[in-house]
Protein backbone atom coordinates (compact mmCIF):
# COMPACT_ATOMS: atom_id res chain seq x y z
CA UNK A 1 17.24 150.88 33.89
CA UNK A 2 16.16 150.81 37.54
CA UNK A 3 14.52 154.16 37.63
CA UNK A 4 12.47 152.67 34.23
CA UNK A 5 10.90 149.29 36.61
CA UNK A 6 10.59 151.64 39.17
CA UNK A 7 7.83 153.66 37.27
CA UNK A 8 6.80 150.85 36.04
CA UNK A 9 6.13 149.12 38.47
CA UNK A 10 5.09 151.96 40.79
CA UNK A 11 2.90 152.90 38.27
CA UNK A 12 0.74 149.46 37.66
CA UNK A 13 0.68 148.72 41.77
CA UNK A 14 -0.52 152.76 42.20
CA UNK A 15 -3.54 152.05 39.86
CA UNK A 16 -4.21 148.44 41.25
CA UNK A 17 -4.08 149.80 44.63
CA UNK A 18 -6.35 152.67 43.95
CA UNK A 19 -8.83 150.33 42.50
CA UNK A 20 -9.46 148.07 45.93
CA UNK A 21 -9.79 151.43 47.74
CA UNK A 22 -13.77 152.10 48.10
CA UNK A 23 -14.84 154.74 44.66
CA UNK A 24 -11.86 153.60 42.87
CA UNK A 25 -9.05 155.81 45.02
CA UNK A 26 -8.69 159.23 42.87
CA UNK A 27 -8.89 158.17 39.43
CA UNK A 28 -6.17 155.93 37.73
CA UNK A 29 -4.05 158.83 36.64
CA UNK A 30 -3.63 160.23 40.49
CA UNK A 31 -3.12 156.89 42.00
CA UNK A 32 -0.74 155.83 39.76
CA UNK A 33 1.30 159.01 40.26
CA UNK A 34 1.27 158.11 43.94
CA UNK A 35 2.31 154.76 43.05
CA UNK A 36 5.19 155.98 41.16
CA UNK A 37 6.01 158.20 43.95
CA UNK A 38 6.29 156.00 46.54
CA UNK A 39 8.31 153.43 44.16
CA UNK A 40 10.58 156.16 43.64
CA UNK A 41 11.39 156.82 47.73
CA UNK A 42 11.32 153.13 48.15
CA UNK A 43 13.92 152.32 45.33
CA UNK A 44 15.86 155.07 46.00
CA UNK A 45 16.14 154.06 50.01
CA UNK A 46 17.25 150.68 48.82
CA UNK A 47 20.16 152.32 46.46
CA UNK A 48 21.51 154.29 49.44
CA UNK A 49 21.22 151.71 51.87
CA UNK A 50 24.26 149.75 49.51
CA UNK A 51 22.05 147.60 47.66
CA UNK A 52 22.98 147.48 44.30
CA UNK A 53 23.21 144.45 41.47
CA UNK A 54 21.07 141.69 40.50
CA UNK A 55 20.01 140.94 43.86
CA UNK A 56 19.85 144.80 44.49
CA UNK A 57 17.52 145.42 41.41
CA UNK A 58 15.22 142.66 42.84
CA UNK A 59 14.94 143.99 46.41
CA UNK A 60 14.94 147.32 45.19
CA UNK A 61 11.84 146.68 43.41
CA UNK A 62 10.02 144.63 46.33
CA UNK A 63 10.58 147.76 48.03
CA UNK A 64 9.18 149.84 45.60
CA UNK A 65 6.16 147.72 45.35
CA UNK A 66 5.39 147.81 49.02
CA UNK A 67 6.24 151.90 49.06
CA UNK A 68 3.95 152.28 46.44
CA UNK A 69 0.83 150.25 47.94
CA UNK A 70 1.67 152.45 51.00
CA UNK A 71 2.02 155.97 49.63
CA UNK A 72 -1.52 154.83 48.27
CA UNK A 73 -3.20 153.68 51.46
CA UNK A 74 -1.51 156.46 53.46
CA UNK A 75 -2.51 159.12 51.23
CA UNK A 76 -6.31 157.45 50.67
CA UNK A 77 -6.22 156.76 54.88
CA UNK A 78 -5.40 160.30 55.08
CA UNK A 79 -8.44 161.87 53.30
CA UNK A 80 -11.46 159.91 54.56
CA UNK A 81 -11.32 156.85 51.95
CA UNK A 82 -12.01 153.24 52.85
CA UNK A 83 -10.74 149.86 51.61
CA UNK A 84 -13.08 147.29 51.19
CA UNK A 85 -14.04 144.59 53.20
């Protein structure tokens, strides 16, 4: 069930972070398989750090969502592409 919101979720905050980067990141498809990348490492940390349960599942997936935002900036940063103002 984690893994599941972790796509998810990685996968909606990829694509909305791809679309505030300056010619809309690399296309919705890319950037929200960065997004579910870097929800993936983030969740993943959280699990092996010994977070686990309701309260788990909910940091878990703040994690994801700010691993996912940064896999997308980072990778974006990384090639020449600008946020906007």
């Amino acid at each position: 069930m984690h893994f599941l919101l972790w796509i998810i979720v990685g996968a909606v905050v990829g694509w909305l972070t791809g679309r505030n980067l300056r010619g809309y990141g690399y296309g919705p498809l890319i950037d929200s398989f960065m997004g579910i990348a870097g929800a993936m490492v983030g969740g993943f940390s959280m699990r092996f750090a010994g977070f686990s349960g309701s309260i788990g599942m909910v940091s878990a997936t703040m994690v994801a969502i700010l691993c996912a935002v940064a896999m997308t900036a980072l990778v974006a940063a990384a090639s020449g592409r600008q946020r906007y103002a």
